[in-house]
Protein backbone atom coordinates (compact mmCIF):
# COMPACT_ATOMS: atom_id res chain seq x y z
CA UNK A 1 74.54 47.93 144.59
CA UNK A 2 71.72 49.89 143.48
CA UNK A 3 73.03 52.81 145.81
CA UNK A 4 76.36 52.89 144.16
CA UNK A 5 75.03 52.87 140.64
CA UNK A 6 72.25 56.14 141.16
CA UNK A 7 75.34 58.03 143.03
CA UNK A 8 76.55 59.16 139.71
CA UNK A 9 72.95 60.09 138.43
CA UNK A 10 72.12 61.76 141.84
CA UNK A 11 75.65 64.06 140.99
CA UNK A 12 75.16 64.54 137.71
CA UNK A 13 71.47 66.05 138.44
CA UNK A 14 73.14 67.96 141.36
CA UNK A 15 75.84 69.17 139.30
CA UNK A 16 72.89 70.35 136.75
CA UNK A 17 70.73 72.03 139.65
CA UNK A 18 74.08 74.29 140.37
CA UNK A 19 74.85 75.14 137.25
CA UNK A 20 71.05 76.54 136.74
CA UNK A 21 70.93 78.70 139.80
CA UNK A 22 74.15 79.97 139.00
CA UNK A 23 73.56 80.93 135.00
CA UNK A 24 69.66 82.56 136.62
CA UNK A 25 72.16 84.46 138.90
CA UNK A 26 74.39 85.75 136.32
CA UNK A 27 71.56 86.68 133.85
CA UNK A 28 69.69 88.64 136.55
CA UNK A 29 72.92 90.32 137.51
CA UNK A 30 73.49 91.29 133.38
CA UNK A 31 69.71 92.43 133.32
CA UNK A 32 70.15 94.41 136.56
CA UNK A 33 73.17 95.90 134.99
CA UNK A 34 71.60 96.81 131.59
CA UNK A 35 68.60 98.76 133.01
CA UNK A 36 71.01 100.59 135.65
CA UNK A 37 72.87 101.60 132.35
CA UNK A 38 70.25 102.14 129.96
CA UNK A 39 68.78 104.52 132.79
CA UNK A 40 71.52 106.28 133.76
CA UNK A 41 72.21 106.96 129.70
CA UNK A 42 68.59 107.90 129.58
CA UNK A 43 68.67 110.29 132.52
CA UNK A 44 71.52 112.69 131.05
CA UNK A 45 70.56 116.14 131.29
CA UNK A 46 70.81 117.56 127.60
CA UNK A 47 73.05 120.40 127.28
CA UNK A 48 71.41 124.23 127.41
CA UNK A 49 72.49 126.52 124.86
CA UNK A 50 71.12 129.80 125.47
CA UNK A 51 70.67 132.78 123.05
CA UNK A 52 73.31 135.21 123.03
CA UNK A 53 70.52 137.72 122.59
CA UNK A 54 69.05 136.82 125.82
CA UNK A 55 72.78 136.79 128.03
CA UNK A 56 73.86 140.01 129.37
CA UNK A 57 77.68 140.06 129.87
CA UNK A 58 79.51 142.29 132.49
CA UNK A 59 82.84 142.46 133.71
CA UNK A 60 84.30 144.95 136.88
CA UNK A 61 87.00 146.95 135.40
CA UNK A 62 89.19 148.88 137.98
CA UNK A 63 86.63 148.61 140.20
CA UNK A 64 83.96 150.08 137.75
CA UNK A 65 81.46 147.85 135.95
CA UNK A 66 81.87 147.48 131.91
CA UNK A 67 79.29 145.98 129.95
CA UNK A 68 80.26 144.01 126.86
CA UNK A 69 78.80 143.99 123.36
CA UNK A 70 76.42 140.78 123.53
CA UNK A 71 76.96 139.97 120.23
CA UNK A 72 78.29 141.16 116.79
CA UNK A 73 76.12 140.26 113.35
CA UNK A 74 78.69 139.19 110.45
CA UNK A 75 78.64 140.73 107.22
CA UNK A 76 76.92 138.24 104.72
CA UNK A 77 79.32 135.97 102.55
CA UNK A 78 79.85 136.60 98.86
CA UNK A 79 79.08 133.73 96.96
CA UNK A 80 81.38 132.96 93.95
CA UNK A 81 80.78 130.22 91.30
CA UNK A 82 83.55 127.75 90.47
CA UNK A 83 84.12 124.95 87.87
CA UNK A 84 86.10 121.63 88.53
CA UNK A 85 86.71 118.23 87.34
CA UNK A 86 88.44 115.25 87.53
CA UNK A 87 88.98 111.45 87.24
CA UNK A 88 88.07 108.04 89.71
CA UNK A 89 86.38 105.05 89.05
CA UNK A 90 83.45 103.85 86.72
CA UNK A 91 79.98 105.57 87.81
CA UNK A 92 81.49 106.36 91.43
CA UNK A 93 79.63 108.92 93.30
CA UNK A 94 81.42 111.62 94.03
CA UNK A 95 81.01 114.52 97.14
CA UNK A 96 81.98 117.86 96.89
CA UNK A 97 82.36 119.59 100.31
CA UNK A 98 83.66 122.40 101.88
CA UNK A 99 82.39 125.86 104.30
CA UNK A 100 78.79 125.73 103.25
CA UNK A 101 79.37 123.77 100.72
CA UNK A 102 77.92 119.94 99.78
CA UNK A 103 77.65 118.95 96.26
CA UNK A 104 77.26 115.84 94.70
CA UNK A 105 77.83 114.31 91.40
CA UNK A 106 78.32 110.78 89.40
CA UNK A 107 81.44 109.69 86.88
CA UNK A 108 80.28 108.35 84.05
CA UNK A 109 81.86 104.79 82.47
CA UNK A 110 85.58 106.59 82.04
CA UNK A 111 85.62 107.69 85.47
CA UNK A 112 85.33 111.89 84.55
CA UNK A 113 83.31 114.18 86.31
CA UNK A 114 82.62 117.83 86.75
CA UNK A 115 81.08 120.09 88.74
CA UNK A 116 79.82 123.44 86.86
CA UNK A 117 79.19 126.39 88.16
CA UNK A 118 78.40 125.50 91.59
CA UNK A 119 78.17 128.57 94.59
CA UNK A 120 80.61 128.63 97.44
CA UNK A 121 81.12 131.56 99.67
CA UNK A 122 84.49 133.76 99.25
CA UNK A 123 85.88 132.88 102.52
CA UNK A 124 86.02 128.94 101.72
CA UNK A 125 89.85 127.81 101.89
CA UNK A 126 89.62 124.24 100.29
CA UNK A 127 87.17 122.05 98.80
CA UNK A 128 87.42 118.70 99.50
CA UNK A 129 86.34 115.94 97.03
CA UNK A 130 85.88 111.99 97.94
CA UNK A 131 84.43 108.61 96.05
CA UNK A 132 81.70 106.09 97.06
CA UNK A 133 82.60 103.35 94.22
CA UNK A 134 79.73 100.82 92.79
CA UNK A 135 81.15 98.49 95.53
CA UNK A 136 80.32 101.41 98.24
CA UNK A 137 84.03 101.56 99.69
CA UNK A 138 84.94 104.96 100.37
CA UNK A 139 88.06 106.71 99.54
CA UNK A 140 89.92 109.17 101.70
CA UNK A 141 89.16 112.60 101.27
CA UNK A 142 91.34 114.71 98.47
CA UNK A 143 91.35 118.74 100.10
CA UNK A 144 92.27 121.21 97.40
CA UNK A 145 92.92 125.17 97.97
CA UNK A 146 89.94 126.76 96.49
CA UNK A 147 90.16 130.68 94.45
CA UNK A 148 89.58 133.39 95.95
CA UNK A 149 88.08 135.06 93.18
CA UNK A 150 85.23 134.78 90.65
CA UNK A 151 86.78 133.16 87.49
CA UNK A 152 84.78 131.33 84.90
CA UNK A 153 88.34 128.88 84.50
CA UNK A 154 87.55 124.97 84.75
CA UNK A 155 89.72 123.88 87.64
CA UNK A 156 91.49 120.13 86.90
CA UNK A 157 92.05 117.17 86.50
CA UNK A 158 91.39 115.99 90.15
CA UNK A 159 92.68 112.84 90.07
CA UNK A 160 90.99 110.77 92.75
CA UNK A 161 92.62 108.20 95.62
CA UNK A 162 91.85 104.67 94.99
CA UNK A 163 89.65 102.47 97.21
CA UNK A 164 90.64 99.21 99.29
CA UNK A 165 89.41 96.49 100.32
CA UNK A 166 90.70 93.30 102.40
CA UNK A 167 89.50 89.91 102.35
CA UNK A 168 90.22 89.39 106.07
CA UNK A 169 92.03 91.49 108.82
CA UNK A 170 93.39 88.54 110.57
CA UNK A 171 94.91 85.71 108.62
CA UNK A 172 96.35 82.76 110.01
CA UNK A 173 100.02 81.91 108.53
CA UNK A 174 100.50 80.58 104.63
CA UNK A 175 97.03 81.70 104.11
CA UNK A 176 96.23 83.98 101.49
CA UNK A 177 94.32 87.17 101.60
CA UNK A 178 92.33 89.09 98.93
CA UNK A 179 93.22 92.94 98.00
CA UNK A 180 90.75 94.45 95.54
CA UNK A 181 89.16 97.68 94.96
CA UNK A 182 88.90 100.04 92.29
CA UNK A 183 90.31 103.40 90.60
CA UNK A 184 90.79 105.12 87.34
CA UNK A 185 89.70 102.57 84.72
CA UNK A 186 92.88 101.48 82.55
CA UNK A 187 95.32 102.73 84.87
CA UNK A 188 98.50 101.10 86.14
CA UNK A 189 98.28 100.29 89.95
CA UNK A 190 100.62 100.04 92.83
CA UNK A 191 99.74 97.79 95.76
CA UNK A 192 102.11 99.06 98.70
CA UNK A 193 102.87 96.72 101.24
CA UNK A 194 105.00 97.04 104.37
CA UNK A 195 105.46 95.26 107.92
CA UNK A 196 105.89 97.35 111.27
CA UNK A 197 108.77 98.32 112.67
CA UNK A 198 108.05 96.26 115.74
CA UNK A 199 107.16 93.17 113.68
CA UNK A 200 109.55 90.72 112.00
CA UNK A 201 106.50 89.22 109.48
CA UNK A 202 107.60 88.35 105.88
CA UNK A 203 105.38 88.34 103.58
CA UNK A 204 105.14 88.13 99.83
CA UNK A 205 102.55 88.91 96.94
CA UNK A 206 101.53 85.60 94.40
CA UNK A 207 102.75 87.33 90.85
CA UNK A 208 106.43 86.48 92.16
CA UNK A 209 107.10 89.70 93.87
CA UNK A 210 109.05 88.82 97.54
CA UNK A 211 110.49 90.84 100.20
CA UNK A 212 111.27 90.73 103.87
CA UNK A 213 110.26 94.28 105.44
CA UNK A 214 108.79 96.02 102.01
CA UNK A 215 106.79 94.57 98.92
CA UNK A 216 105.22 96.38 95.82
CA UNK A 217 103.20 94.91 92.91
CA UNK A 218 102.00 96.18 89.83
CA UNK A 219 98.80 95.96 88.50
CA UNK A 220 96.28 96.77 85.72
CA UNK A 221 93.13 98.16 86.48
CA UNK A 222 89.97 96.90 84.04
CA UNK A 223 87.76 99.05 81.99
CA UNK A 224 85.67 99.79 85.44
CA UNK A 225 88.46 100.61 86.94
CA UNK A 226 88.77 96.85 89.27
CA UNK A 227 91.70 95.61 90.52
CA UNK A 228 92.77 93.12 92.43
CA UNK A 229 95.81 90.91 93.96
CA UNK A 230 96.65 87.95 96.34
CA UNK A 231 99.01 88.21 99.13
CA UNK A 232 100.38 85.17 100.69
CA UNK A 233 101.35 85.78 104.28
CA UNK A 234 104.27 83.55 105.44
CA UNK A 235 104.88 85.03 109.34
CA UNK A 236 103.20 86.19 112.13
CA UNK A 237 102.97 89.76 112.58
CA UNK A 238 101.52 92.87 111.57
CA UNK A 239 101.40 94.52 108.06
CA UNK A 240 99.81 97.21 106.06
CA UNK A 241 99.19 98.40 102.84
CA UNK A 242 97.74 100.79 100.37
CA UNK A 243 97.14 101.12 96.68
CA UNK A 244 98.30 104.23 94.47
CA UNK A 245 97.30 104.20 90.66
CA UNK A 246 98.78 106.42 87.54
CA UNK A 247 97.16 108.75 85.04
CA UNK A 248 98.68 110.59 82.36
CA UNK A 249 101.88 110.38 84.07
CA UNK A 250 100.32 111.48 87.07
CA UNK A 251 100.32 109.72 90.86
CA UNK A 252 96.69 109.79 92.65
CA UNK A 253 96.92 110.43 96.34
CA UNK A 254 97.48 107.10 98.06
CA UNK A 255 94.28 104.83 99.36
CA UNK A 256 93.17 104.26 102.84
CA UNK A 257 95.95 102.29 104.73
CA UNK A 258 94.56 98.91 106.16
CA UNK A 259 96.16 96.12 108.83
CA UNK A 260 96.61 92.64 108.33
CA UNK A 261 97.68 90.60 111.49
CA UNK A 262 98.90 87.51 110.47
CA UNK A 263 98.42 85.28 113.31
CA UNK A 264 100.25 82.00 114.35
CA UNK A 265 98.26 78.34 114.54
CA UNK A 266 98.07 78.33 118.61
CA UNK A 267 97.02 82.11 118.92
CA UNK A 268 94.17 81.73 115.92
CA UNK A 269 92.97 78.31 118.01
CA UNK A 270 92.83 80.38 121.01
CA UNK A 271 91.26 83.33 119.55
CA UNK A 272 88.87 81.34 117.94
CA UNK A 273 87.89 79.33 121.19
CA UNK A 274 88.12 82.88 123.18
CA UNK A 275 85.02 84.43 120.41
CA UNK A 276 82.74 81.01 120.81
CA UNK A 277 83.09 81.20 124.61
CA UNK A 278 81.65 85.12 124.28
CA UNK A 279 79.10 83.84 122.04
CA UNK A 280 78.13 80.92 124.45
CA UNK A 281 78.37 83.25 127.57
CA UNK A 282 75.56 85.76 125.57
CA UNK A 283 72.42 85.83 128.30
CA UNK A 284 69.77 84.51 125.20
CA UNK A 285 72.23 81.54 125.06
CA UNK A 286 72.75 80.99 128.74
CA UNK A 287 68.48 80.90 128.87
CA UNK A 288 68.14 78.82 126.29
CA UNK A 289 70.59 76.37 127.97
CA UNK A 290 68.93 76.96 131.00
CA UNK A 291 65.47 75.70 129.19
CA UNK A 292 67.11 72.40 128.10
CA UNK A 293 68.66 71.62 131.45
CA UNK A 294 65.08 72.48 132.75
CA UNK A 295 63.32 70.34 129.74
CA UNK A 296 65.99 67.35 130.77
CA UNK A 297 65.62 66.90 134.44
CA UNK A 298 61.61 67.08 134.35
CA UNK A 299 62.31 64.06 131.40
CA UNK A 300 64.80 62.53 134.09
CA UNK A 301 62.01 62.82 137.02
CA UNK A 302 59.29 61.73 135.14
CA UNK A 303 61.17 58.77 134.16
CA UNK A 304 61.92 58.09 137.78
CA UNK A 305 58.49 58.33 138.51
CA UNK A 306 57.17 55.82 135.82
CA UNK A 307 60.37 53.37 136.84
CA UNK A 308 59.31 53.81 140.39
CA UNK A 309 55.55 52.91 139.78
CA UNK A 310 57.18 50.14 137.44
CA UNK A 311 58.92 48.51 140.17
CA UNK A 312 55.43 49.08 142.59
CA UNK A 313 53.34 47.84 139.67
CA UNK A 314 55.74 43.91 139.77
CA UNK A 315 55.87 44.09 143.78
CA UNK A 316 52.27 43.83 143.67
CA UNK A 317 52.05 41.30 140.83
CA UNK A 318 54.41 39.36 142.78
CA UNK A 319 52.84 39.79 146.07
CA UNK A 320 50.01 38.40 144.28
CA UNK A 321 50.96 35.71 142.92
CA UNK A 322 52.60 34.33 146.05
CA UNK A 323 49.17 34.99 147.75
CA UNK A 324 47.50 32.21 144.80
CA UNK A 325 50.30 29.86 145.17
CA UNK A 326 49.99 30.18 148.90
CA UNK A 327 45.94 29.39 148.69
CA UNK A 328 46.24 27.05 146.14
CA UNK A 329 49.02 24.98 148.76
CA UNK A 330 46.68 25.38 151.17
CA UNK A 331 43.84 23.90 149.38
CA UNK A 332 45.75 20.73 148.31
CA UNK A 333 46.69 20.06 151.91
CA UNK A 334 43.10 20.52 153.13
C-alpha cells in the first residue's frame, strides 16, 4: 500500500527533474545563441571610405590609358534669407528643415509662429515644416517650394497637419477606442474613418454618426487646440483613420493615418494566451522557475529525510519497549 501511494510522488518529482534539465538545456542553447550573435554583430568590418584626394582613377581608352579628373570643388552656395509663418497647435514646437537647413521655433497660445529672416542656400527646392505638440505626438511633415530669390516678403499662413493619437491598436469587438490629439485651437475638425477593402468591419463613432464602409465626425477643437472622439467598433476587421481640421476657410493637410484591428472574442483569447506564453518562455523566467522547482524538491527531500528518521526514531522506541516488557515477563516468571 505504501508503494502505490509514493508512485505518484516518485512521478511527480520525476516529471519535475525533466522538466529542469530540459528548461537548463534551452537557456544554455538561447545564451549560446546570443553571444554567437552579439559576436558576429560585433565583428562587422566598418565600411572604408577613402578620400577622393588620395584615389587615382584611370580608364584604357582605345587601347590608350586616360586619366580622370579625381575630383571637382563646387562653387560655394549663396545664402538667401527668407520669412515664413503659419498656424498649429498651442505652444507646439515647430522644425524647419530643408538642404542645409534646421531651424526651430515655438507657437505661442494661438498656435502662430514665424520664422524671420533665417539663411538657406539658393539651391534649396522646399522647406519642410512639422509639429511636436505639448503631448509630444508628431505630425507628418508639410514640404513647401521655397524662392529662388532674395525677397524680404513674409511667406504664409502655413497651416499645419493635425496630430493623432489612438487609445489602442487592437480592440476587441463593442469596445470603444479613444481618438484625441490636437491642432489649430478653435478650429472645426474632421475625424476620417474608413475600413479596408479586404475587410467587411462596421463600425460607428458615439455622437450618432454610423456607416458601413465610411464614417466622418465633426468636431471642435478647445482653446489649446485638443480634440477628441470615441469610436465604438461593432466587427472584426481592419480600419483606419485620420483627422483634418479648418482655418479661415482653409483645409490643413490630413494627419498621420493609423490602424485599428478590431479583433473577435476567440482570436483576442488566443492572442492574449499566445503574448503570456512569450512572456513565460523569457530565459529570466524559465531560471527563476527553475530556482523554485530547485527550492521545492530540496523541501520535498528534506522532508523525506526527517519522515524517514521519524519512522527510525518509533522503530527504536518500539523495539524498546518490547525489550522492557520482555524483561519485565521474564522477571515475574523467575
Amino acid at each position: 500500500m505504501n508503494s502505490e501511494k509514493e508512485t505518484p510522488k516518485k512521478n511527480f518529482n520525476s516529471f519535475l527533474t525533466l522538466f529542469f534539465i530540459l528548461s537548463s538545456f534551452f537557456v544554455i542553447l538561447y545564451s549560446l545563441f546570443f553571444i554567437r550573435y552579439s559576436l558576429f554583430s560585433l565583428q562587422k568590418p566598418s565600411p572604408q571610405i577613402l578620400s577622393v584626394h588620395d584615389t587615382q582613377l584611370s580608364a584604357f581608352i582605345g587601347g590608350e590609358e586616360a586619366k580622370l579628373s579625381p575630383f571637382i570643388t563646387p562653387s560655394p552656395p549663396v545664402y538667401l534669407k527668407y520669412s515664413l509663418f503659419g498656424y498649429t497647435s498651442s505652444y507646439a514646437t515647430v522644425n524647419l528643415e530643408g538642404i542645409d537647413l534646421s531651424q526651430q521655433t515655438k507657437a505661442d497660445e494661438t498656435g502662430y509662429f514665424e520664422f524671420i529672416n533665417f539663411l538657406a542656400p539658393n539651391n534649396i527646392k522646399e522647406f519642410c515644416l512639422n509639429n511636436i505638440d505639448t503631448e509630444n505626438l508628431a505630425s507628418p511633415p508639410l514640404c513647401v517650394a521655397a524662392p529662388q530669390e532674395n525677397t524680404s516678403q513674409k511667406y504664409g499662413p502655413y497651416l499645419l497637419p493635425p496630430t493623432i493619437r489612438i487609445e489602442k491598436g487592437e480592440s476587441n469587438v463593442n469596445e470603444t477606442n479613444q481618438v484625441v490629439g490636437k491642432t489649430i485651437p478653435g478650429t472645426n475638425v474632421l475625424i476620417n474613418a474608413f475600413s479596408d477593402q479586404t475587410s467587411t468591419s462596421q463600425f460607428s463613432f458615439i455622437k450618432k454618426a454610423y456607416a458601413n464602409n465610411k464614417a466622418t465626425i465633426k468636431v471642435k477643437a478647445s482653446a489649446d487646440g485638443s480634440y477628441t472622439t470615441n469610436l465604438n467598433l461593432s466587427d472584426t476587421g481592419k480600419i483606419r483613420l485620420f483627422s483634418q481640421s479648418t482655418y479661415l476657410n482653409q483645409k490643413t493637410p490630413k494627419s498621420n493615418t493609423l490602424s485599428i484591428s478590431i479583433l473577435s472574442f476567440w482570436i483576442a483569447l488566443f492572442l492574449n494566451l499566445y503574448n503570456l506564453l512569450l512572456k513565460l518562455l523569457n530565459p529570466n523566467n524559465i531560471i527563476l522557475l527553475q530556482l523554485l522547482i530547485l527550492f521545492f524538491l530540496l523541501w520535498k527531500k528534506k522532508q523525506a529525510f526527517i519522515s524517514k528518521n521519524k519512522r527510525q526514531l518509533m522503530i527504536l522506541d518500539k523495539h524498546y519497549l518490547l525489550v522492557e516488557n520482555t524483561k519485565q515477563i521474564i522477571k515475574k516468571i523467575t
